[in-house]
C-alpha atoms as a PDB file:
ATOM      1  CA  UNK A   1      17.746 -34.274 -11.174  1.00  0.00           C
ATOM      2  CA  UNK A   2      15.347 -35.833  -8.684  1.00  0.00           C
ATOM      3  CA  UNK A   3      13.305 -33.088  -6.377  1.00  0.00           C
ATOM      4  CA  UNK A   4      14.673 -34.344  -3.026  1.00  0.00           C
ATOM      5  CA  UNK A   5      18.481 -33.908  -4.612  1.00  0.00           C
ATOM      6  CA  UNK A   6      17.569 -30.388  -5.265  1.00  0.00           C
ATOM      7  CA  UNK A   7      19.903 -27.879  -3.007  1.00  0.00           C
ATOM      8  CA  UNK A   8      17.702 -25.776  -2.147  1.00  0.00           C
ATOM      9  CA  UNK A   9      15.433 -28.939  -0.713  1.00  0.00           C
ATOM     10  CA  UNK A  10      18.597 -29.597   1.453  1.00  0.00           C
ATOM     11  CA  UNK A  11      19.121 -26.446   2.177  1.00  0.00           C
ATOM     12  CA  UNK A  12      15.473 -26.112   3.529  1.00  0.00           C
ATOM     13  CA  UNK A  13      15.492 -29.544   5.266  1.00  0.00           C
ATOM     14  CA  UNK A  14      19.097 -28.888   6.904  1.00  0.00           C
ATOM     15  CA  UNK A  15      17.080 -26.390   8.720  1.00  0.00           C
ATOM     16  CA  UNK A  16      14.520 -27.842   9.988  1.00  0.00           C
ATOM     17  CA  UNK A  17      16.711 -30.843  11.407  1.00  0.00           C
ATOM     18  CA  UNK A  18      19.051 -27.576  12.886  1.00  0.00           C
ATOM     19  CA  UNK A  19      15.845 -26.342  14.633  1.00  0.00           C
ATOM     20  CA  UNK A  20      15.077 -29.529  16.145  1.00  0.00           C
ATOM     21  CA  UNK A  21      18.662 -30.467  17.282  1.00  0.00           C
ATOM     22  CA  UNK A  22      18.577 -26.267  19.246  1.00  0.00           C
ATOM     23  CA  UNK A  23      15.769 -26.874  21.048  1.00  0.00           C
ATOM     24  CA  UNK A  24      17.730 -28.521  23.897  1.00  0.00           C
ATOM     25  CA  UNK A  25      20.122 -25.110  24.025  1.00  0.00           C
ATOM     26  CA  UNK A  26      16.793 -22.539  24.832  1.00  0.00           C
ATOM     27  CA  UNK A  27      17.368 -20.562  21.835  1.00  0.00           C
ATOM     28  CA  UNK A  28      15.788 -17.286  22.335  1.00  0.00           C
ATOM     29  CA  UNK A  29      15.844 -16.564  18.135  1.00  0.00           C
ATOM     30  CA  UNK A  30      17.319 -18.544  15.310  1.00  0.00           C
ATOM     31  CA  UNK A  31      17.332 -16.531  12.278  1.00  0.00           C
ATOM     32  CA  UNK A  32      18.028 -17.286   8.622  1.00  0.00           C
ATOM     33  CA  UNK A  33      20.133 -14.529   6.794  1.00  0.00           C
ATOM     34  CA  UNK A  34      22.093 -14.123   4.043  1.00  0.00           C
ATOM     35  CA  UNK A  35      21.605 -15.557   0.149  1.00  0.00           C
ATOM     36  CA  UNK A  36      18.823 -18.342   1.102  1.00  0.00           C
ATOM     37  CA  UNK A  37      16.991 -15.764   3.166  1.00  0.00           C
ATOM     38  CA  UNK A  38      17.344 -13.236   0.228  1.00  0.00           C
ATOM     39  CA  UNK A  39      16.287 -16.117  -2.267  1.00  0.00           C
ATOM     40  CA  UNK A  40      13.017 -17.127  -0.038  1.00  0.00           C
ATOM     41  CA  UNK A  41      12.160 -13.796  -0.002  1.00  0.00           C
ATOM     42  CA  UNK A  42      11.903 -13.202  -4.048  1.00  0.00           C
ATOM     43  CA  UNK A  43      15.078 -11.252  -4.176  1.00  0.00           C
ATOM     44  CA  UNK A  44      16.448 -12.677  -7.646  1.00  0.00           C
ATOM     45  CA  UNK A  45      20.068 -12.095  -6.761  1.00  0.00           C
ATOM     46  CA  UNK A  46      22.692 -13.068  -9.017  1.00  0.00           C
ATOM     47  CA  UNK A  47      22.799 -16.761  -8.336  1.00  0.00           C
ATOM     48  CA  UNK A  48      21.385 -19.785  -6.685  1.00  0.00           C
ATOM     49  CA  UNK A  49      22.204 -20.058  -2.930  1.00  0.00           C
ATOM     50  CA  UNK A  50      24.947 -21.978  -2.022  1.00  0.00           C
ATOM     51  CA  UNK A  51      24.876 -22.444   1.991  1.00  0.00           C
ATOM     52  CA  UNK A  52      22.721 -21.868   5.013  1.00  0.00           C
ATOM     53  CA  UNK A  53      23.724 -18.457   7.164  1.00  0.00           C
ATOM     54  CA  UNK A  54      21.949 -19.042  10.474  1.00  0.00           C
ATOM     55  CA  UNK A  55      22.676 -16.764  13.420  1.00  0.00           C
ATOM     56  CA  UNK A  56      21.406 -18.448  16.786  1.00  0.00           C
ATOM     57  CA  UNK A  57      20.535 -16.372  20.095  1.00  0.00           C
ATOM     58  CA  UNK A  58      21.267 -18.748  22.985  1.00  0.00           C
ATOM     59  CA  UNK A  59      23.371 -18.764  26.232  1.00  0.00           C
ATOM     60  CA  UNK A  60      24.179 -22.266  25.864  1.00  0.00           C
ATOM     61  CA  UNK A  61      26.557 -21.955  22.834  1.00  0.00           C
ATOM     62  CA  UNK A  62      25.505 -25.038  20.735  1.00  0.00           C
ATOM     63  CA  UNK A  63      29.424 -26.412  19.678  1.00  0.00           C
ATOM     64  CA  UNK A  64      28.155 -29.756  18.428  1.00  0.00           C
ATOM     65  CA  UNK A  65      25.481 -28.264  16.331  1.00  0.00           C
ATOM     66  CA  UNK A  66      27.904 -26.052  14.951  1.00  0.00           C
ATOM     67  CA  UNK A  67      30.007 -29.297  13.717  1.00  0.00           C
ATOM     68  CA  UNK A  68      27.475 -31.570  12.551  1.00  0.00           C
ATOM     69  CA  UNK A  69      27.358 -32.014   9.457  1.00  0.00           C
ATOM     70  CA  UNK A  70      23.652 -31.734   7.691  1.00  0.00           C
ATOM     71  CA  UNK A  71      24.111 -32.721   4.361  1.00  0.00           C
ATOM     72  CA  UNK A  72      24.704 -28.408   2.634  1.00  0.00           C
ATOM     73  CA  UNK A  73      26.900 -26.238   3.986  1.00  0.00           C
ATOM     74  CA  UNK A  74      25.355 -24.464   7.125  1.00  0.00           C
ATOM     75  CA  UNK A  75      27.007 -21.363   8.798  1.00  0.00           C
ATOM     76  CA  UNK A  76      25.685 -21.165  12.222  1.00  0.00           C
ATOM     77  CA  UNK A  77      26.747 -18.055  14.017  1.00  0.00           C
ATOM     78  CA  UNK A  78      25.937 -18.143  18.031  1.00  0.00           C
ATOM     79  CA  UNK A  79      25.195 -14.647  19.476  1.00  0.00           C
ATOM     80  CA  UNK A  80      24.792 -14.666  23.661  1.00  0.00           C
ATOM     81  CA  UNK A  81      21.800 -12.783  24.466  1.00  0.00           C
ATOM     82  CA  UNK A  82      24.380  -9.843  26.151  1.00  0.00           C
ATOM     83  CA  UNK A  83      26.020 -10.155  23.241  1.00  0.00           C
ATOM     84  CA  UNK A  84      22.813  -9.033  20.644  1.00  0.00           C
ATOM     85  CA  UNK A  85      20.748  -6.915  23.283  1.00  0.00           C
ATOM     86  CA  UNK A  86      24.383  -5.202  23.317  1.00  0.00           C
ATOM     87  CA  UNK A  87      24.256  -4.100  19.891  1.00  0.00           C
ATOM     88  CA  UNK A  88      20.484  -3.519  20.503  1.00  0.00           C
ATOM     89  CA  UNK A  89      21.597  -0.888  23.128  1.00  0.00           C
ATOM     90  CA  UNK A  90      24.059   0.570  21.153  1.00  0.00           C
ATOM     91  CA  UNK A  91      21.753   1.262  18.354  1.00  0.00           C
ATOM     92  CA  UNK A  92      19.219   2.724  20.672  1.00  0.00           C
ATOM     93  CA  UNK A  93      21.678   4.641  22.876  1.00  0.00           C
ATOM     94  CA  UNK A  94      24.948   5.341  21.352  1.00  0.00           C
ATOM     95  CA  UNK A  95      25.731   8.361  18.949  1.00  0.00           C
ATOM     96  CA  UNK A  96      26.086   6.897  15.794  1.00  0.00           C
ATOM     97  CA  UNK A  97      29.338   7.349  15.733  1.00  0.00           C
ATOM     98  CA  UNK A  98      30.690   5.500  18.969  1.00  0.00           C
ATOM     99  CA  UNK A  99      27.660   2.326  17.400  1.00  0.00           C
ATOM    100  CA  UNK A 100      29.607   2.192  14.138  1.00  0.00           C
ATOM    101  CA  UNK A 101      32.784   2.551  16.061  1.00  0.00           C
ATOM    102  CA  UNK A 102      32.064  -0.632  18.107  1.00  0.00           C
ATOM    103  CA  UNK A 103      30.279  -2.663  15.095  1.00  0.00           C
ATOM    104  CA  UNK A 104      33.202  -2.083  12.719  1.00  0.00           C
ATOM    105  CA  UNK A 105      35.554  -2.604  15.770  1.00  0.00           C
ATOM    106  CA  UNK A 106      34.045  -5.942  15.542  1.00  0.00           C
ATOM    107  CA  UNK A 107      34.637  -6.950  12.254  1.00  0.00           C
ATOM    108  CA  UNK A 108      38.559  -6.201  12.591  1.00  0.00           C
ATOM    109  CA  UNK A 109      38.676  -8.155  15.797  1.00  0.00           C
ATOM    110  CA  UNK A 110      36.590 -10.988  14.244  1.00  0.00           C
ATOM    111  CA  UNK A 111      36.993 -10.789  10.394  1.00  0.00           C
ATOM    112  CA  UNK A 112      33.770 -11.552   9.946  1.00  0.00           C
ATOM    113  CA  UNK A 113      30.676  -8.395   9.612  1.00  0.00           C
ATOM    114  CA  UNK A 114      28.669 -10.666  11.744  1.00  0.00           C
ATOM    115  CA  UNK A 115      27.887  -7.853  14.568  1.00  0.00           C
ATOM    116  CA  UNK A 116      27.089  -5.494  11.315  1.00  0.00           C
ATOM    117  CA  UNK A 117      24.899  -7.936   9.998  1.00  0.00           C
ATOM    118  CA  UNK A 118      22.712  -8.175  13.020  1.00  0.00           C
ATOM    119  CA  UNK A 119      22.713  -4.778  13.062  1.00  0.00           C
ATOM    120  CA  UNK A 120      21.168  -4.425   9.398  1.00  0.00           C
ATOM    121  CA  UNK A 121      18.534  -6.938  10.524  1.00  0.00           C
ATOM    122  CA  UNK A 122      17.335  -5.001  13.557  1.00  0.00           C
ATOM    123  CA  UNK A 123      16.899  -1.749  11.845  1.00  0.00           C
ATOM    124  CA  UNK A 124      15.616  -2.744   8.881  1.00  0.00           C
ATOM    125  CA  UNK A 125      15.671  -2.072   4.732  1.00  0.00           C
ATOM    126  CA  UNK A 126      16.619   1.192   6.436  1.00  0.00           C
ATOM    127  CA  UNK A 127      20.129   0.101   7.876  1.00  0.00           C
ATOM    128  CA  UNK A 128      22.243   3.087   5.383  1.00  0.00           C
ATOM    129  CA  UNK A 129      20.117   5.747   7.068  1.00  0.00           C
ATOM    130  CA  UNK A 130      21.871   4.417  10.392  1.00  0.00           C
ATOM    131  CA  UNK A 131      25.076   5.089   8.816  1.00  0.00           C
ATOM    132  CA  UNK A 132      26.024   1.790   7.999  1.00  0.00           C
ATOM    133  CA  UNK A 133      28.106   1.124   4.820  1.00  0.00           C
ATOM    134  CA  UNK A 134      27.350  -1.947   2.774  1.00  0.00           C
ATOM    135  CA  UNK A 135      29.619  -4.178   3.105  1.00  0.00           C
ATOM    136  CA  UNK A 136      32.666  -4.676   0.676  1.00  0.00           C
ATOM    137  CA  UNK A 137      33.370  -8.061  -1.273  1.00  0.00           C
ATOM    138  CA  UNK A 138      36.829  -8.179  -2.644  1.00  0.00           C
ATOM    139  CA  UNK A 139      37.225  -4.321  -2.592  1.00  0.00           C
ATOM    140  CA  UNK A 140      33.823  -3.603  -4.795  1.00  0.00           C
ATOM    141  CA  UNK A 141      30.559  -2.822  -3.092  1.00  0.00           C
ATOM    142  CA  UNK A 142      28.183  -5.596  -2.615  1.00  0.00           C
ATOM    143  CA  UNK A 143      24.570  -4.139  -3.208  1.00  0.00           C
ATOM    144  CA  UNK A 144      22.835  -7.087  -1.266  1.00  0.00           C
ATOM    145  CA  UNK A 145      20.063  -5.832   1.320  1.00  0.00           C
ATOM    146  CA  UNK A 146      21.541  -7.548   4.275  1.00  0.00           C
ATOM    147  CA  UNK A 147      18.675  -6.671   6.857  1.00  0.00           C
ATOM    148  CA  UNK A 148      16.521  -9.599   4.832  1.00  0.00           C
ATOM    149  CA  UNK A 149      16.386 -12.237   6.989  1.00  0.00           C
ATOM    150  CA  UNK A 150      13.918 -14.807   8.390  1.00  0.00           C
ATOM    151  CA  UNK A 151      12.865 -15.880  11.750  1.00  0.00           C
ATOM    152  CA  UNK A 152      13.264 -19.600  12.353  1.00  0.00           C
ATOM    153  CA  UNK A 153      12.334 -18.942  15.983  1.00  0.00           C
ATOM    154  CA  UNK A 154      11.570 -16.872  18.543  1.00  0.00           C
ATOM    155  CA  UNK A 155       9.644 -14.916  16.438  1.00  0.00           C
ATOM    156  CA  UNK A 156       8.429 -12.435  18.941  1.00  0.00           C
ATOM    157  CA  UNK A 157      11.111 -12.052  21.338  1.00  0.00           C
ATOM    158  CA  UNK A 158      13.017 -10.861  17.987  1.00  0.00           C
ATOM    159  CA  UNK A 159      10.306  -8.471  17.103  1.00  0.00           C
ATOM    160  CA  UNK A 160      10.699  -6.922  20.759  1.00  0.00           C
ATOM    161  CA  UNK A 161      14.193  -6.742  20.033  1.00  0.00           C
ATOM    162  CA  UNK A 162      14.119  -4.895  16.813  1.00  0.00           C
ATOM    163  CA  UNK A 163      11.743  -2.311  18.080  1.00  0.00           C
ATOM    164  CA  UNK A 164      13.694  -1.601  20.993  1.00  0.00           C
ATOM    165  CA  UNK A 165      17.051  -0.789  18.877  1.00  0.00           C
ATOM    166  CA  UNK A 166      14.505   0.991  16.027  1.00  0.00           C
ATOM    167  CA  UNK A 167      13.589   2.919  18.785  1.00  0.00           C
ATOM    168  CA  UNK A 168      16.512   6.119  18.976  1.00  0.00           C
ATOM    169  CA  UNK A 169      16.702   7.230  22.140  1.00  0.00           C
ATOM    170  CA  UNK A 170      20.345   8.858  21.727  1.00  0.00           C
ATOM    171  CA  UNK A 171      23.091   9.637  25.211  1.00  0.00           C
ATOM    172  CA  UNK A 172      21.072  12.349  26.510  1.00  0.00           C
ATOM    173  CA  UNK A 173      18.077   9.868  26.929  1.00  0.00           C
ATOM    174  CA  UNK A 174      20.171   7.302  28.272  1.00  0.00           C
ATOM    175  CA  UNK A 175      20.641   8.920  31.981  1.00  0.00           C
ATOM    176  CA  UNK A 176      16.832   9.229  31.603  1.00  0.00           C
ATOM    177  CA  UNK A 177      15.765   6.067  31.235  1.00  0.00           C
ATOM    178  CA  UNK A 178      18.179   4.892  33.569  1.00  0.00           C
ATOM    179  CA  UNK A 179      16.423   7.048  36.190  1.00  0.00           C
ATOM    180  CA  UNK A 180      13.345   5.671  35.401  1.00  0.00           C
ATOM    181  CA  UNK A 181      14.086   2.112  34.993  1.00  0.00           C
ATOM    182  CA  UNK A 182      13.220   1.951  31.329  1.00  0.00           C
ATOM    183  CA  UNK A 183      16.826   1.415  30.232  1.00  0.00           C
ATOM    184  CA  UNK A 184      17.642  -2.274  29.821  1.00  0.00           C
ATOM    185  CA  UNK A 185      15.659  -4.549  27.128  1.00  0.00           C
ATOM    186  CA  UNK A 186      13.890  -7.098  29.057  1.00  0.00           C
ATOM    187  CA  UNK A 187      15.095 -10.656  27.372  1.00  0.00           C
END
């Protein structure tokens, strides 16, 4: 098989043509998660990867983007910045708890882990200390790390983000930082 038929070539360019076509929407992050992301990053896994998982951190919700076709199969999920600096608060703020509450809440309402997966990337390899469960596949555990992911863009807007939701601060600090003005994440 020629090298510019390879999937993972597609995969790979798919993004880059994705990047270029977001541009117009002022994405704050676009990050690459999921089997590619684990494959890039030397995890062997259990097979090749078969599709592009791309979550996207914009207010203009790209629609056309997410139809185009680009040649692989491309998952583009489209998070509003409330939307992610919401789970970022959560993490930060919320007893664990009333955080998993909401995330898993979110996964019946959407039937997708989506909000759990974004959650797993901000706090790192580090995600089960949290108290989040890996995520089930057909009823068995799937032992994937699902915090691996790469930043396509927006590299340190993200990296703000993650430390502010690594950050526990817990209810009781909440009403404190409110006081002081150090409560909201500034996007």
């Amino acid at each position: 098989m020629p090298e510019n038929d390879h999937p993972l070539v597609c995969m790979l360019s798919a993004i880059e043509r994705i990047k270029a076509d977001l541009m117009d929407f002022h994405p704050k992050a676009l990050l690459l998660f999921g089997s590619l992301a684990r494959h890039l990053s030397g995890d062997p896994g259990d097979q090749l990867p078969n599709d592009v998982d791309l979550l996207v951190v914009t207010n203009n919700t790209p629609f056309l983007i997410m139809q185009r076709d680009y040649g692989c199969v491309v998952e583009l999920h489209s998070f509003t910045v409330n939307r992610i600096v919401g789970i970022a608060r959560s993490l930060r703020y919320d007893s664990r708890p009333a955080a998993l509450a909401k995330l898993y809440g979110r996964v019946l309402a959407r039937e997708h882990a989506i909000d759990v997966i974004a959650a797993a990337m901000m706090l790192g390899s580090g995600y089960g200390n949290f108290g989040i469960e890996q995520i089930e596949r057909n009823g068995i555990t799937d032992p994937r790390d699902y915090s691996i992911h790469r930043v396509m863009m927006g590299a340190g807007w993200w990296d703000r983000l993650r430390r502010y939701a690594q950050e526990r601060r817990g209810p009781l600090m909440r009403f404190t930082d409110k006081i002081v003005r150090n409560y909201d994440f500034e996007a």
